[in-house]
N, C-alpha and C. Protein backbone atom coordinates (compact mmCIF):
# COMPACT_ATOMS: atom_id res chain seq x y z
N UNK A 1 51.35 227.44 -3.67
CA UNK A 1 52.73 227.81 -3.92
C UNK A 1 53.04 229.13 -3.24
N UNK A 2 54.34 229.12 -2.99
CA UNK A 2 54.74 229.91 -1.90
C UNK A 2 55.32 231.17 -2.83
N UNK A 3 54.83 232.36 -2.70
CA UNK A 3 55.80 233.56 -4.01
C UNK A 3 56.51 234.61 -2.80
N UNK A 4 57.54 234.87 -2.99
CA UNK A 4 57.88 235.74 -2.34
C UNK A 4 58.30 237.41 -2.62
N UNK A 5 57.13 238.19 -2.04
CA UNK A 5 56.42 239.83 -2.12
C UNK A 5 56.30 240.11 -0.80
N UNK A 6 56.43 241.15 -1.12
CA UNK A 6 56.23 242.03 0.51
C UNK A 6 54.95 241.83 0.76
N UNK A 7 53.61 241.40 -0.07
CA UNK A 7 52.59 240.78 0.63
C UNK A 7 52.38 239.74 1.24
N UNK A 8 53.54 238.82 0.71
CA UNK A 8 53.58 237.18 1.16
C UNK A 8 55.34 236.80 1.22
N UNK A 9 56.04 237.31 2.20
CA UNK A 9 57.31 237.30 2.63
C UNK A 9 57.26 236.27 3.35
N UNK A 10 59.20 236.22 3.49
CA UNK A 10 59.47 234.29 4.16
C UNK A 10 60.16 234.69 5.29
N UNK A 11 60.45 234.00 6.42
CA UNK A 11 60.69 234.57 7.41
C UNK A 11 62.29 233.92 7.74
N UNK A 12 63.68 234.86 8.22
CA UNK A 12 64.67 234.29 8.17
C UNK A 12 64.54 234.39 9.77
N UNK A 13 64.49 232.93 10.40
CA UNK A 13 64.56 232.86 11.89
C UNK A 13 66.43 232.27 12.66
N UNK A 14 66.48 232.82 12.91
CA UNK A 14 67.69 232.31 13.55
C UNK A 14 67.62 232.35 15.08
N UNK A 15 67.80 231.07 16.12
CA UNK A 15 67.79 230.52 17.01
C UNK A 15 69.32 230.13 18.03
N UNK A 16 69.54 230.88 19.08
CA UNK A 16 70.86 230.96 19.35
C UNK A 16 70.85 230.19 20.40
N UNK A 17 71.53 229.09 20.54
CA UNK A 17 71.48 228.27 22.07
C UNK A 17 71.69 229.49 23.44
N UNK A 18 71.94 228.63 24.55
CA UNK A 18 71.69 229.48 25.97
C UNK A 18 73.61 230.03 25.86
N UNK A 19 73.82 230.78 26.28
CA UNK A 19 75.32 231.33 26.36
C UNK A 19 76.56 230.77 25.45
N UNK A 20 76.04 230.17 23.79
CA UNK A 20 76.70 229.87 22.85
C UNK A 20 77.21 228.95 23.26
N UNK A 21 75.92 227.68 23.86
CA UNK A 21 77.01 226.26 24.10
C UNK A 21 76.85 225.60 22.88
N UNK A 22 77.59 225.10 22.82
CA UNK A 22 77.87 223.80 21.87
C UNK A 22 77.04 222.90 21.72
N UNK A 23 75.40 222.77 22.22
CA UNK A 23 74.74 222.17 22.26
C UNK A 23 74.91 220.96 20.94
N UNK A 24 74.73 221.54 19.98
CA UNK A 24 74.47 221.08 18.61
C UNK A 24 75.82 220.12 18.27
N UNK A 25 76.89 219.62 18.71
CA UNK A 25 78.44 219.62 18.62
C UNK A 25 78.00 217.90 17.66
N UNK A 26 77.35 217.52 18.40
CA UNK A 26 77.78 215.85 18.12
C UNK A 26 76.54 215.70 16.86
N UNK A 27 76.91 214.85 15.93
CA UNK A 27 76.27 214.60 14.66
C UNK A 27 74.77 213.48 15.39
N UNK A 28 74.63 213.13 16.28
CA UNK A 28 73.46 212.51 16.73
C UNK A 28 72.40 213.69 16.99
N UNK A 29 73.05 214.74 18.01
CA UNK A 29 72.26 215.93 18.28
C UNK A 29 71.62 216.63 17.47
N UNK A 30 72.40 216.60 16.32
CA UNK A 30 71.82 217.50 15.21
C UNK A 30 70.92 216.77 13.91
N UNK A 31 71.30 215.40 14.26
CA UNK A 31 70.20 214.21 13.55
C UNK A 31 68.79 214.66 14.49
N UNK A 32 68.85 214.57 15.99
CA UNK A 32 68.26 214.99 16.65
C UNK A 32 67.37 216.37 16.34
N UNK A 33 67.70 217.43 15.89
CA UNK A 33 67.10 218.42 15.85
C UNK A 33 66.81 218.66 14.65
N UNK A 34 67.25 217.97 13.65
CA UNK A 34 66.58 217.48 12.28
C UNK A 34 65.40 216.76 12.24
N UNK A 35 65.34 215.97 13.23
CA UNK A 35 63.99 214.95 13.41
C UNK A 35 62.78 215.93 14.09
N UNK A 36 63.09 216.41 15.11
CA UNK A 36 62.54 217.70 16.26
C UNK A 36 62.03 218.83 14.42
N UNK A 37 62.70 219.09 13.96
CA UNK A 37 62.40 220.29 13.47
C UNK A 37 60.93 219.72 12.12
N UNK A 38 61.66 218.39 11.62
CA UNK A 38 60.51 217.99 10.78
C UNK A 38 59.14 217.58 11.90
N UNK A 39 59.19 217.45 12.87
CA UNK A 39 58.11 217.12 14.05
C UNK A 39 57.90 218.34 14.07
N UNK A 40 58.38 219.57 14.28
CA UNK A 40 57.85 221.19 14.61
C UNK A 40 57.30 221.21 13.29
N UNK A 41 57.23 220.81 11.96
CA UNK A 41 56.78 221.86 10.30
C UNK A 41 55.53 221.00 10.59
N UNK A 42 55.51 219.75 11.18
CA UNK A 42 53.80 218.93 10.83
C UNK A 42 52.91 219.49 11.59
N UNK A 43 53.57 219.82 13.13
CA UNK A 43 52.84 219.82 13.98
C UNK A 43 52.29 221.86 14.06
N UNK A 44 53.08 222.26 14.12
CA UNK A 44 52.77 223.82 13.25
C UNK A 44 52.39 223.97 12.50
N UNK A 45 52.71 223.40 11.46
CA UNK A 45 51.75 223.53 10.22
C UNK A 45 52.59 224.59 9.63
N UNK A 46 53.75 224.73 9.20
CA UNK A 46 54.51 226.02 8.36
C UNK A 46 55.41 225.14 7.65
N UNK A 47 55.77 225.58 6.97
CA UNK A 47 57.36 225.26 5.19
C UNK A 47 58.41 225.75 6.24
N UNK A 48 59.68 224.79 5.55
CA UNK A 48 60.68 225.13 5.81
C UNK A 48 60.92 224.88 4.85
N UNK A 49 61.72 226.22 3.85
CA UNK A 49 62.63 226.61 2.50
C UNK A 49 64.12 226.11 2.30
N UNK A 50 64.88 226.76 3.85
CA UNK A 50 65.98 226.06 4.04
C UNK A 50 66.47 226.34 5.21
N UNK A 51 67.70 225.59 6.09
CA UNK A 51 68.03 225.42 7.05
C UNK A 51 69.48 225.13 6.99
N UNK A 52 70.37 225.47 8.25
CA UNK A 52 71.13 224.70 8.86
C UNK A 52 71.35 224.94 10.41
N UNK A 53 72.19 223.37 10.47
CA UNK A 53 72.09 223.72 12.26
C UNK A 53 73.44 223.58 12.39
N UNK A 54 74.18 224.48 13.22
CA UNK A 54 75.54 224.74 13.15
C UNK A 54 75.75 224.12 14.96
N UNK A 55 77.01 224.55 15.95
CA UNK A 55 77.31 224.29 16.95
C UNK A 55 76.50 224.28 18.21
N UNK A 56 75.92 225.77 17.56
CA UNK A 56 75.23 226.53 19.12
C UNK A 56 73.98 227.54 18.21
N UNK A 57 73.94 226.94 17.20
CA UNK A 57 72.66 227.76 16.38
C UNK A 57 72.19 227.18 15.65
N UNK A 58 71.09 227.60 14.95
CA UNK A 58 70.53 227.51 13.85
C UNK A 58 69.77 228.27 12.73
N UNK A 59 69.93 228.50 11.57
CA UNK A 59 68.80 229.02 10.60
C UNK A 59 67.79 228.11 10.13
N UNK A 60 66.40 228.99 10.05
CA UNK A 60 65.65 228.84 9.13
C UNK A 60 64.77 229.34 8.59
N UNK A 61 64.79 229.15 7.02
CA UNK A 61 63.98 230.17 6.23
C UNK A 61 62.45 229.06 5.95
N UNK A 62 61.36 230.04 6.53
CA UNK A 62 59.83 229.67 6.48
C UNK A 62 59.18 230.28 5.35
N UNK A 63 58.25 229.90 5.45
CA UNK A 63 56.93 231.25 4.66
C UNK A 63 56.35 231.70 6.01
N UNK A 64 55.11 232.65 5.39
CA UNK A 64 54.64 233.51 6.33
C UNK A 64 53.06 233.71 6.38
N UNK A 65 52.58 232.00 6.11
CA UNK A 65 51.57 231.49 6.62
C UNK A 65 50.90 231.98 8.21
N UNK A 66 52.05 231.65 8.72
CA UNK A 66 52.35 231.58 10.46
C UNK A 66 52.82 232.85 10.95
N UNK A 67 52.36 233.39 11.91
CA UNK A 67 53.37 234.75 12.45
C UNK A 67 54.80 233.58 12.61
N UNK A 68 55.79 234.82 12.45
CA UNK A 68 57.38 234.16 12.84
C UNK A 68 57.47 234.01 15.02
N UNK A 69 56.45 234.36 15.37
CA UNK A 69 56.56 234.01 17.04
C UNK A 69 56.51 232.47 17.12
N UNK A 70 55.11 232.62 16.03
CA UNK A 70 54.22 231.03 16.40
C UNK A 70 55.49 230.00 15.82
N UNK A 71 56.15 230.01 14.79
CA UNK A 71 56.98 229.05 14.31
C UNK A 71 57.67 228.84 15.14
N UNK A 72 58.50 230.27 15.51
CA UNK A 72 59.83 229.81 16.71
C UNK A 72 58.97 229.32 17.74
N UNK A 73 58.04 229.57 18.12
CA UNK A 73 57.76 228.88 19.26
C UNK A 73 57.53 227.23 19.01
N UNK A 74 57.41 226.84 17.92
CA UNK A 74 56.91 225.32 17.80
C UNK A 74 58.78 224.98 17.71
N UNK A 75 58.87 225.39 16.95
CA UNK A 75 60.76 225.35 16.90
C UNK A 75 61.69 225.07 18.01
N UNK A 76 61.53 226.33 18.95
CA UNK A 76 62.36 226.30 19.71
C UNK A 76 61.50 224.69 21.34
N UNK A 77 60.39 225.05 20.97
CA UNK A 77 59.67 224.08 21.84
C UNK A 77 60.15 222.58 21.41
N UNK A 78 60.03 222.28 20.29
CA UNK A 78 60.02 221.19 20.00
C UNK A 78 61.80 220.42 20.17
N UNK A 79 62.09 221.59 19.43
CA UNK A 79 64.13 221.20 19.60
C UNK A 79 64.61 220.80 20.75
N UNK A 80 64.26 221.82 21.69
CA UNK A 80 64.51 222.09 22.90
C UNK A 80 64.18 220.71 24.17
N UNK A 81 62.96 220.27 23.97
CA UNK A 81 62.58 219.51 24.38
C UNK A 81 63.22 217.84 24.06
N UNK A 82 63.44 218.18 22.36
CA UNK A 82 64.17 216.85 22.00
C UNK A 82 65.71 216.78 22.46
N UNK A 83 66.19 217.99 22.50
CA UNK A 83 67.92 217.58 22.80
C UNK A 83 67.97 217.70 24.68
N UNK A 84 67.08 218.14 25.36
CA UNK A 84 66.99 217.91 26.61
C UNK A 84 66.89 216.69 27.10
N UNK A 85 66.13 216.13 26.52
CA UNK A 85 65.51 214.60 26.40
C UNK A 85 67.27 213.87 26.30
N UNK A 86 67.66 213.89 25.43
CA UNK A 86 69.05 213.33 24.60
C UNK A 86 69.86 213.76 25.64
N UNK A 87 69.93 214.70 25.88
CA UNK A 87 71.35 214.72 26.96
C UNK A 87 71.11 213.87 28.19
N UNK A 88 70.03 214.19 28.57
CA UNK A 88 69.09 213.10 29.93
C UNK A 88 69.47 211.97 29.46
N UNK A 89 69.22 211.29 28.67
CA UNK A 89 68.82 209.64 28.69
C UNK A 89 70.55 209.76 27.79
N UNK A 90 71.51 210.27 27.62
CA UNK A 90 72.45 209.52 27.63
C UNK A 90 73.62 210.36 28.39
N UNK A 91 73.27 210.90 29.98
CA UNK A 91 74.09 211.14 30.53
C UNK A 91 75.16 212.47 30.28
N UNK A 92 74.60 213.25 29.73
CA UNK A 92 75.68 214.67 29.69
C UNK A 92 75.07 215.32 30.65
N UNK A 93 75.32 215.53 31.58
CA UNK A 93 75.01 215.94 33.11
C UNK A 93 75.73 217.47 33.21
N UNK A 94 76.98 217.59 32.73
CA UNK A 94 77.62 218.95 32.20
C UNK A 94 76.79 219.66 31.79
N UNK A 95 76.47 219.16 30.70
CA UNK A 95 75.41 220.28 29.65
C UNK A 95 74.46 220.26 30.26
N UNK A 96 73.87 219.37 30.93
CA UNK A 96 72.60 219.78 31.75
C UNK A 96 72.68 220.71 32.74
N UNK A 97 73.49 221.01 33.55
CA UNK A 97 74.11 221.93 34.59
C UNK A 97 74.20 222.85 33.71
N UNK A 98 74.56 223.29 32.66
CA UNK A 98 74.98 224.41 32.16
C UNK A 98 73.64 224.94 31.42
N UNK A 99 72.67 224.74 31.19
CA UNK A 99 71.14 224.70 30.72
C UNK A 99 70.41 224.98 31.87
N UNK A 100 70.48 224.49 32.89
CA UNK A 100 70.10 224.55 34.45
C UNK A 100 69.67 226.44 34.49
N UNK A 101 68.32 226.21 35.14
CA UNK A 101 67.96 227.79 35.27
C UNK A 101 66.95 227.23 37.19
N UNK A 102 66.43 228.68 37.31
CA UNK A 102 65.72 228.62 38.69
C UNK A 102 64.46 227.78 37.30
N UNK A 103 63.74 227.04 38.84
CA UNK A 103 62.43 226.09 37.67
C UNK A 103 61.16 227.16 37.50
N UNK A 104 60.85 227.15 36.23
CA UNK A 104 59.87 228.02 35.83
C UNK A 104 58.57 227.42 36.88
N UNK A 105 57.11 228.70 35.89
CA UNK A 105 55.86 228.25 36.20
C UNK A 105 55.96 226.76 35.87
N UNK A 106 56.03 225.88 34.57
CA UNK A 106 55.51 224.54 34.31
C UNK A 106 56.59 223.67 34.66
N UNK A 107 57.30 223.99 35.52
CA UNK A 107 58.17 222.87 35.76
C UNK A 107 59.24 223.15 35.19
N UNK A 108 59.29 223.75 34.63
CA UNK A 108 61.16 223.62 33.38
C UNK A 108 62.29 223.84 34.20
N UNK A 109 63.34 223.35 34.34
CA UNK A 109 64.34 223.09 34.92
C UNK A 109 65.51 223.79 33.82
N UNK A 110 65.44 223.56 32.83
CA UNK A 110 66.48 223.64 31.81
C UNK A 110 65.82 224.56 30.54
N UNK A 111 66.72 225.46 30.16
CA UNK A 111 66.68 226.36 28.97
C UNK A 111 67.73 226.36 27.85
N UNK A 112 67.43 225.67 27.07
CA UNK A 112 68.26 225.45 25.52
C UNK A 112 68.61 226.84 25.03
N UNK A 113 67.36 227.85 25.09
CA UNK A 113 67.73 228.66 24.25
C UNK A 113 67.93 230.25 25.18
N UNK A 114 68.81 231.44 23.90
CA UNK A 114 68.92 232.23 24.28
C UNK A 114 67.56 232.85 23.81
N UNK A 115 66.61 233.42 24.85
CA UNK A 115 65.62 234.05 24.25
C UNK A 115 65.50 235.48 23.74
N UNK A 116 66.42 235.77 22.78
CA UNK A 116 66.26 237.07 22.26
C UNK A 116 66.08 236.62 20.83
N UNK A 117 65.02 236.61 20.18
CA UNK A 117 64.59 235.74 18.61
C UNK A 117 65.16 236.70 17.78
N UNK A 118 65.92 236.18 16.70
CA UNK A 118 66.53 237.25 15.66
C UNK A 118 65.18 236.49 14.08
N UNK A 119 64.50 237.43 13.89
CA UNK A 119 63.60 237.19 12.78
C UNK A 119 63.91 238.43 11.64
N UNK A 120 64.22 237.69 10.60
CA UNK A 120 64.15 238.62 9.46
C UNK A 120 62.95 238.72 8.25
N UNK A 121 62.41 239.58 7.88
CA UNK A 121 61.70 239.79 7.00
C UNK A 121 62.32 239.34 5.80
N UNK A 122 61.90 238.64 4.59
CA UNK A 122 62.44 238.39 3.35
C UNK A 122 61.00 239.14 2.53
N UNK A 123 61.71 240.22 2.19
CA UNK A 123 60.13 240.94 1.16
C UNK A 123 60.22 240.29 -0.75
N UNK A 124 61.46 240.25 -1.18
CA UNK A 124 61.45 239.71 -2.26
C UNK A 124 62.71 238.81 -2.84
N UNK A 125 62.47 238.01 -3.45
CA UNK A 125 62.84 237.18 -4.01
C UNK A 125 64.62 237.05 -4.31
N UNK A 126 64.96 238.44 -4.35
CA UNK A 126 66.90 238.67 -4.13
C UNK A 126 67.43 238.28 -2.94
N UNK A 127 66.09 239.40 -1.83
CA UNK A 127 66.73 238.97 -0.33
C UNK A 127 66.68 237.30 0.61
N UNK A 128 65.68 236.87 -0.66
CA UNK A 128 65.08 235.07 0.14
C UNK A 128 66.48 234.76 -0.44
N UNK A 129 66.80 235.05 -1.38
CA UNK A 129 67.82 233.95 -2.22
C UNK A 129 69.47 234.15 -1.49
N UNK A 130 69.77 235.74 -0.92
CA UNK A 130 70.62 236.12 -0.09
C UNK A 130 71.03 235.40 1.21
N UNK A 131 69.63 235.67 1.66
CA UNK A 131 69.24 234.37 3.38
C UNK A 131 69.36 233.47 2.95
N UNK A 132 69.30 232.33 1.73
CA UNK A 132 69.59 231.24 1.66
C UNK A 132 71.27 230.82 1.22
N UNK A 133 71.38 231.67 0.41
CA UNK A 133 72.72 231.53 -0.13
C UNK A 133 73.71 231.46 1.49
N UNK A 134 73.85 232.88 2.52
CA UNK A 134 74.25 233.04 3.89
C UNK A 134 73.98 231.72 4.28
N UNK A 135 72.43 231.14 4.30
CA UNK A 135 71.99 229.71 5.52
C UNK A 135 73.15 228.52 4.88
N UNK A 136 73.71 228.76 3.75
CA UNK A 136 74.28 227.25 3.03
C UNK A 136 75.71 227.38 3.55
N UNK A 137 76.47 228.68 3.24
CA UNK A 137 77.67 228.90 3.55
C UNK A 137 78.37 228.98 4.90
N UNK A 138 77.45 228.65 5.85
CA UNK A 138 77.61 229.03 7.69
C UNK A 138 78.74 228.05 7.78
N UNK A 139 79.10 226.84 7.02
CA UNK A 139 79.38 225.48 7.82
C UNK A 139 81.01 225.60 6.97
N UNK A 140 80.86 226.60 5.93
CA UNK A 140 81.99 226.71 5.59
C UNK A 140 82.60 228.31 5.87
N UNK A 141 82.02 228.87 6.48
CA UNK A 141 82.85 230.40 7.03
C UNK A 141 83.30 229.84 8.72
N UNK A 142 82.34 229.18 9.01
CA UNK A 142 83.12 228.66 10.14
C UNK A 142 84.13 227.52 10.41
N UNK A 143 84.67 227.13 9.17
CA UNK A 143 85.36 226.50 8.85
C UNK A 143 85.44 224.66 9.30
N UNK A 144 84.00 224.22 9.03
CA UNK A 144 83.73 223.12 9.24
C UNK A 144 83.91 222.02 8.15
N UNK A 145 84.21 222.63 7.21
CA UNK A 145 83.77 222.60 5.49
C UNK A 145 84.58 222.88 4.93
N UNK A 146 85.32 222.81 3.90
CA UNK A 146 85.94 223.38 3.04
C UNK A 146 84.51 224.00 1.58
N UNK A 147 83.45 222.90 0.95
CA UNK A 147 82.35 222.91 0.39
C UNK A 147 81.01 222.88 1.11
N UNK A 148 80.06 224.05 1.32
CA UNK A 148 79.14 223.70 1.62
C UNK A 148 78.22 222.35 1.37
N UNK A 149 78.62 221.76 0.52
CA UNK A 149 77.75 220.58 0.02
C UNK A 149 78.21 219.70 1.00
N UNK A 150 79.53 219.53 1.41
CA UNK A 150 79.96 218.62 2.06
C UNK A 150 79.56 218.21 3.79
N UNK A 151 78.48 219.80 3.96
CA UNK A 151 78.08 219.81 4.92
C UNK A 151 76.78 218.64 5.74
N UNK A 152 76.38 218.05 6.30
CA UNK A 152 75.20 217.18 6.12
C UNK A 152 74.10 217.92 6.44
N UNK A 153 74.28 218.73 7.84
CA UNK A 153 72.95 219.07 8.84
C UNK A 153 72.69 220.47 7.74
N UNK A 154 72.30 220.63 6.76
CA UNK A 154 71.85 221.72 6.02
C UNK A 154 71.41 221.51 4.62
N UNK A 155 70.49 222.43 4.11
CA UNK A 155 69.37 222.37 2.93
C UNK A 155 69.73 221.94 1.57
N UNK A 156 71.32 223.08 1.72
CA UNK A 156 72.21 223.17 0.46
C UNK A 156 72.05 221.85 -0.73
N UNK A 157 72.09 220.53 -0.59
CA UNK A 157 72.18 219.64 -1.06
C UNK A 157 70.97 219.14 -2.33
N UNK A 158 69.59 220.05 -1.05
CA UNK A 158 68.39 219.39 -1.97
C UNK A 158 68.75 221.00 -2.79
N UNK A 159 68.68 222.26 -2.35
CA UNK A 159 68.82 223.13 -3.47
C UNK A 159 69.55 222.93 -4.74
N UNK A 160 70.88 222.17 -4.61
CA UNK A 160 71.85 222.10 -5.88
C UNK A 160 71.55 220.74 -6.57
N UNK A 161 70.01 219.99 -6.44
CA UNK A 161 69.73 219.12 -6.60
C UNK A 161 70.28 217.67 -6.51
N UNK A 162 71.19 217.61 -5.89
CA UNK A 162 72.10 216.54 -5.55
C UNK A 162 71.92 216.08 -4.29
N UNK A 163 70.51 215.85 -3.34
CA UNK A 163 70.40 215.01 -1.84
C UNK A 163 70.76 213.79 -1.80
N UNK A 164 71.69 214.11 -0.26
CA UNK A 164 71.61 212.47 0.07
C UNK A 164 70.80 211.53 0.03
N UNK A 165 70.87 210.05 -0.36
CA UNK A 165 69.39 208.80 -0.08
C UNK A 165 69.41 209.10 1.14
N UNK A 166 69.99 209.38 2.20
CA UNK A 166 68.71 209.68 3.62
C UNK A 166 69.33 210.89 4.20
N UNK A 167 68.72 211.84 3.55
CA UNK A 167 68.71 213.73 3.29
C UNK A 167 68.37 213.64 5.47
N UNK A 168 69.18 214.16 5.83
CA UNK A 168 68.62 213.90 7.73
C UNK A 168 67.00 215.22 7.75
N UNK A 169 66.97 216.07 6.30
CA UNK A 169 65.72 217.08 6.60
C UNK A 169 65.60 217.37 5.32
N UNK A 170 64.00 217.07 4.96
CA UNK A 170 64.04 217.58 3.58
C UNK A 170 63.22 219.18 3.62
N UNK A 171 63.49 219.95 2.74
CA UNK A 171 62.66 221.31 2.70
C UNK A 171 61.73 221.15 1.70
N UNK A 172 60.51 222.10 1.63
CA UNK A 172 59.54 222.28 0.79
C UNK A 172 59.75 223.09 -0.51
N UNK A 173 60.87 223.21 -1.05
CA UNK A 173 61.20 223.63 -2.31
C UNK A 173 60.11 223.24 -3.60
N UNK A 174 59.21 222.00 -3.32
CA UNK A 174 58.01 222.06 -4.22
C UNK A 174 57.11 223.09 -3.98
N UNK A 175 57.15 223.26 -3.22
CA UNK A 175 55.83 224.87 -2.47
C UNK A 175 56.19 226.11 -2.76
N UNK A 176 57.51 225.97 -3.29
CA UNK A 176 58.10 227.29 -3.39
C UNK A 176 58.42 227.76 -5.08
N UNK A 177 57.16 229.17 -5.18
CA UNK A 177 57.27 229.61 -6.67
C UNK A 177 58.20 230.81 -6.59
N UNK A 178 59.16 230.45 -7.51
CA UNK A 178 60.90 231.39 -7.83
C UNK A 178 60.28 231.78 -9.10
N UNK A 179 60.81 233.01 -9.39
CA UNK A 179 60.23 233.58 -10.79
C UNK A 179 61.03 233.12 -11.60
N UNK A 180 62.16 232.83 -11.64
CA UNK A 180 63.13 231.40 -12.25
C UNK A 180 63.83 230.30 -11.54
N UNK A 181 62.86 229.36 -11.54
CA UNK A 181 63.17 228.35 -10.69
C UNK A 181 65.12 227.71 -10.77
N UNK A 182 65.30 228.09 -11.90
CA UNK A 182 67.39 227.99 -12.02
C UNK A 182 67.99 228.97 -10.87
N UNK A 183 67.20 229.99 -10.20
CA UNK A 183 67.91 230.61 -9.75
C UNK A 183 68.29 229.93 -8.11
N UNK A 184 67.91 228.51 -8.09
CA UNK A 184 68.32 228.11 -6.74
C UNK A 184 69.36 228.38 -5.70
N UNK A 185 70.85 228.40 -6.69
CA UNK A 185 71.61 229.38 -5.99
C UNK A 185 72.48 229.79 -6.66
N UNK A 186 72.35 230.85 -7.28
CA UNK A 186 73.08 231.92 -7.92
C UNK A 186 73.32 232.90 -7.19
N UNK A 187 72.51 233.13 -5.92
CA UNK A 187 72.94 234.77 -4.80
C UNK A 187 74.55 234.55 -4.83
């Protein structure tokens, strides 16, 4: 079980596409990087607490099993690779041009992300619940939403115990010891 102390803190990662495209726009893409992201927690080996994936971003709150490099790197590797894939095989040639970089050492042609990693420390249990409360409300400050619940691509749902029958990402909220587990979201 996961406790959160400044000895064993959760990590708030946030992931910004390449020049705030819209990558994320279409509800397949972000089914897409829902699938990509549960493929990044197996294959890394780290918790995801909670999440959402908005237009041209994303949050997510980890533990700190993992340095926060190694996660984003399975993260941004894995996403990246899956919605590259997706634009390829169904023709957004735009967005591919606009991803378009000089080709790296391994071949890479295309860059999803902006690489400046925004990682936050969560030392206790107010500030995890803060970063989560912020990760739920994104879809309704940006006015996608009127109710966060109503949102799909985000955590909110399994926290207020009410998930969809096919949740597109479930989080490890069993792994996770709250010194009052009611306090799911009260921040």
């Amino acid at each position: 079980m996961s406790l959160i102390t400044p000895n064993s803190p959760a990590y708030y990662l946030t992931s910004v596409t390449k020049d705030r495209l819209p990558a994320f726009r279409l509800d397949k893409l972000k089914s897409a990087v829902c699938n990509a992201l549960a493929e990044a927690r197996t294959s890394g080996g780290f918790l995801i607490f909670a999440y959402v994936i908005m237009h041209d971003h994303l949050h997510l709150i980890s533990d700190s099993d993992k340095k926060p490099a190694k996660v984003l790197q399975f993260v941004n590797g894995v996403v990246s690779r899956r919605v590259i894939d997706f634009l390829k095989q169904h023709g957004h040639d735009s967005s591919l041009k606009k991803l378009q970089h000089q080709e790296y050492r391994r071949g890479h042609k295309y860059s999803l992300w902006d690489h400046h990693p925004n990682v936050r420390l969560l030392t206790s249990e107010n500030m995890f619940m803060e970063r989560v409360h912020y990760t739920h409300q994104n879809a309704v400050r940006a006015g996608l939403v009127n109710r966060a619940e109503d949102y799909v691509y985000s955590s909110v749902r399994i926290w207020t115990g009410i998930p969809l029958e096919d949740e597109p990402l479930t989080v490890d909220l069993d792994k996770l010891s709250l010194k009052r587990r009611n306090r799911r979201l009260e921040a």
